[in-house]
N, C-alpha and C. Protein backbone atom coordinates (compact mmCIF):
# COMPACT_ATOMS: atom_id res chain seq x y z
N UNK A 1 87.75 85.65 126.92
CA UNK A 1 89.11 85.77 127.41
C UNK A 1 89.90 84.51 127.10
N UNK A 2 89.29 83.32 127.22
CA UNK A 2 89.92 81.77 127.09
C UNK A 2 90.26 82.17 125.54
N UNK A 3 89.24 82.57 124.36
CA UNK A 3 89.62 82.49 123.00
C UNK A 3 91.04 82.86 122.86
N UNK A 4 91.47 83.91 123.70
CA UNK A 4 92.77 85.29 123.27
C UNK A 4 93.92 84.16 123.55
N UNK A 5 93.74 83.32 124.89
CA UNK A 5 94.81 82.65 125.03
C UNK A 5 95.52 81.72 124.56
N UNK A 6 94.37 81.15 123.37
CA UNK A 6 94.64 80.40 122.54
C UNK A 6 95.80 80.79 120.94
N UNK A 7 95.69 82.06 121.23
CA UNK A 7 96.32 82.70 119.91
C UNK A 7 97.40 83.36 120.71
N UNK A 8 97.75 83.49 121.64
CA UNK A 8 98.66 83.97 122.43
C UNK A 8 99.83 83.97 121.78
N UNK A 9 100.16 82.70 122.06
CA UNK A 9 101.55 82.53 121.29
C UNK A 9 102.16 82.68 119.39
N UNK A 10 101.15 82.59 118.92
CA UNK A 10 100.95 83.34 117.48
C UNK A 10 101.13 85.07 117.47
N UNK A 11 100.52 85.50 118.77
CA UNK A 11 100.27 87.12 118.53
C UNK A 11 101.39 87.43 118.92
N UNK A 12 102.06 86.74 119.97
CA UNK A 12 103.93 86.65 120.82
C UNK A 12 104.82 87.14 119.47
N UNK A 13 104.66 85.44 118.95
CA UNK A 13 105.54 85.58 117.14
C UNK A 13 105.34 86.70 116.06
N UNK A 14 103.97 87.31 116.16
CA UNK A 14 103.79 87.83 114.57
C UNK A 14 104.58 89.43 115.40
N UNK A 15 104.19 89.67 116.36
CA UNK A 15 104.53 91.17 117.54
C UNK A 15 105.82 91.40 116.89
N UNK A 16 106.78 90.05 117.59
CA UNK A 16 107.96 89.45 117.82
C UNK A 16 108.88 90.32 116.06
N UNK A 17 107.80 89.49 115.31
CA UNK A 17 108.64 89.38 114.01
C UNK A 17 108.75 90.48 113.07
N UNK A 18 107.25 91.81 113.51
CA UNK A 18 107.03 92.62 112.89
C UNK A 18 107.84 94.05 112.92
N UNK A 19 108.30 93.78 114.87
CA UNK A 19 109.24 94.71 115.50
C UNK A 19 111.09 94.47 114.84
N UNK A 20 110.95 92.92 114.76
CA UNK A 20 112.51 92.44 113.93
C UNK A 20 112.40 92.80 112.82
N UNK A 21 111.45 92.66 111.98
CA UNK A 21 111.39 93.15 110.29
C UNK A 21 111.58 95.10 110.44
N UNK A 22 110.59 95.44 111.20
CA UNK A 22 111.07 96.97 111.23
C UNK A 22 112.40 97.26 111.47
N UNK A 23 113.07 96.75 112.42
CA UNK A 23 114.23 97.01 112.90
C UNK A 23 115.14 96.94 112.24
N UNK A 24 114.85 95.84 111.26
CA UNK A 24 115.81 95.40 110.29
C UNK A 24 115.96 96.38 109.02
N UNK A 25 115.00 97.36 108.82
CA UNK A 25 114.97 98.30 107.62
C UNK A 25 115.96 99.84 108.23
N UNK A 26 115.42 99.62 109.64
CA UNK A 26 116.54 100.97 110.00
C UNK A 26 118.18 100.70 109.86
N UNK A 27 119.15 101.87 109.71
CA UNK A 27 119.93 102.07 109.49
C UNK A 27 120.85 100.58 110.26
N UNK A 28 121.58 99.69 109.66
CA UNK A 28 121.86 98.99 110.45
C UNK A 28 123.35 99.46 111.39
N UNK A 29 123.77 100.32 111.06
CA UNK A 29 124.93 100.85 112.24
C UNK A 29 124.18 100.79 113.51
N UNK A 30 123.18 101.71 113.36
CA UNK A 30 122.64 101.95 114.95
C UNK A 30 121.57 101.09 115.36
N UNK A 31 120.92 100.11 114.80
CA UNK A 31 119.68 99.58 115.18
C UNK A 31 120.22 98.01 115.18
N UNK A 32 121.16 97.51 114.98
CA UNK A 32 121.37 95.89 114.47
C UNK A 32 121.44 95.60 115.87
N UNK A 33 121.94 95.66 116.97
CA UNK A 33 121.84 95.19 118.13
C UNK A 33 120.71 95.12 118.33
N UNK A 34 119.84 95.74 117.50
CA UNK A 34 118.36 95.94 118.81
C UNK A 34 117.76 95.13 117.56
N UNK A 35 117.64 94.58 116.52
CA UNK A 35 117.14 93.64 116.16
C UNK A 35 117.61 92.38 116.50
N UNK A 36 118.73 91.99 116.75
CA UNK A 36 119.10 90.80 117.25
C UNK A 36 118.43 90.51 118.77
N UNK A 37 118.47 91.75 119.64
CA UNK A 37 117.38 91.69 120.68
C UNK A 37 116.28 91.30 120.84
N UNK A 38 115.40 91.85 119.74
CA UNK A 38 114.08 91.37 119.07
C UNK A 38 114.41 89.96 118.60
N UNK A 39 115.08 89.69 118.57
CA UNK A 39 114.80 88.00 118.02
C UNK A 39 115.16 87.13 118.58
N UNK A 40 115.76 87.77 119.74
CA UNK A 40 115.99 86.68 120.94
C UNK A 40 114.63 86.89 121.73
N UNK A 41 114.16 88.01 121.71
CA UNK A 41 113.15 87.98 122.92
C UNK A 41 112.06 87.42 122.23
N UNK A 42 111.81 87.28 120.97
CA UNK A 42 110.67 87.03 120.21
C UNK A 42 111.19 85.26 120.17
N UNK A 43 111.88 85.02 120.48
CA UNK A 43 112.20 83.27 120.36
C UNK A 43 112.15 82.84 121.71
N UNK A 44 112.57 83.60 122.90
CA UNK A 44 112.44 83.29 124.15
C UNK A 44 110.67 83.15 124.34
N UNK A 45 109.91 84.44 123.88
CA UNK A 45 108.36 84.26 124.24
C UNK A 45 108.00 83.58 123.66
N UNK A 46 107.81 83.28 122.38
CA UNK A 46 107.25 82.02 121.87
C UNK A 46 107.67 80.77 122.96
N UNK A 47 108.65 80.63 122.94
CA UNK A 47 108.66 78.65 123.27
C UNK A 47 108.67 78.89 125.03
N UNK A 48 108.04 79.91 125.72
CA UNK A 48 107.67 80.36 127.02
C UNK A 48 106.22 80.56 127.37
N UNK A 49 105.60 80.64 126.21
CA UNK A 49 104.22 80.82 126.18
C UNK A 49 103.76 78.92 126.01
N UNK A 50 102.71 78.73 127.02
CA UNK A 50 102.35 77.50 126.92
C UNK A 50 101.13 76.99 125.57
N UNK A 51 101.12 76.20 125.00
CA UNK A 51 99.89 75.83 124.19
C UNK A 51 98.54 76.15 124.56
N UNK A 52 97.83 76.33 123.73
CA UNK A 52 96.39 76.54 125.00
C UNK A 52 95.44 75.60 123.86
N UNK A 53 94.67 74.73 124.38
CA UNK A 53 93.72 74.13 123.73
C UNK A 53 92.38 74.92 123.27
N UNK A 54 92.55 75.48 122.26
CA UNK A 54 91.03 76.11 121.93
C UNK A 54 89.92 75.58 121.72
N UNK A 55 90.22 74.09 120.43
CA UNK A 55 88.75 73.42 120.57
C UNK A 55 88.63 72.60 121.88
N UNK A 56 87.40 72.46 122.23
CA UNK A 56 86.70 71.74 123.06
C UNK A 56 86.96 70.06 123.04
N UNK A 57 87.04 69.70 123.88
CA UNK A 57 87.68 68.00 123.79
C UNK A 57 86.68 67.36 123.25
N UNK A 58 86.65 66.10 122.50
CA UNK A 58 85.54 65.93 121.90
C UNK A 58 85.25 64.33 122.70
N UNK A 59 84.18 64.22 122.99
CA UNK A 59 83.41 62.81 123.75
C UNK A 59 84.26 61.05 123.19
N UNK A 60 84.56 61.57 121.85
CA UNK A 60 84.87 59.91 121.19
C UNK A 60 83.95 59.67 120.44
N UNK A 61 82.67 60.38 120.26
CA UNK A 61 82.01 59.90 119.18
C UNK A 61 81.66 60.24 118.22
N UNK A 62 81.86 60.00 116.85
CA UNK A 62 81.89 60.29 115.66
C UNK A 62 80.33 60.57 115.02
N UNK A 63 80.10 62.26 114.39
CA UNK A 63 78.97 62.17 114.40
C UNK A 63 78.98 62.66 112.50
N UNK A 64 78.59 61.27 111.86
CA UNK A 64 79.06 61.55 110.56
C UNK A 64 77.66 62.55 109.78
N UNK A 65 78.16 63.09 109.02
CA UNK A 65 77.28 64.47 108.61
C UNK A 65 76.33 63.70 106.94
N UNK A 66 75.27 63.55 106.80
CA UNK A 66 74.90 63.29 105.05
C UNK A 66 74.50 64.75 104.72
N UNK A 67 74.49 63.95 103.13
CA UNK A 67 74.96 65.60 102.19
C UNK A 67 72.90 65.57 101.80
């Protein structure tokens, strides 16, 4: 469940952008309001969704790898 939250805000944007790109192919008389909708709400969730740290914090110590 922790993994999902980490991509959260990526899955917000791509949702966000895929619903504005569709919207944007329909007829624009009747649909242009509702893509400009989509791209406010897709800009509001992104920068509303907090960061989430996925990797693990690391100790400080450097653990160098030989080949």
């Amino acid at each position: 469940m922790y993994a999902v939250l980490g991509y959260l805000k990526a899955i917000a944007s791509l949702v966000g952008a895929s619903v504005t790109a569709v919207l944007g192919i329909l007829p624009p008389a009747e649909y242009k309001w509702l893509a400009v909708v989509a791209a406010v709400c897709t800009a509001v969730a992104t920068w509303a969704i907090p960061n989430f740290n996925v990797i693990e914090p690391s100790d400080g110590k450097h653990e160098a790898k030989s080949l």
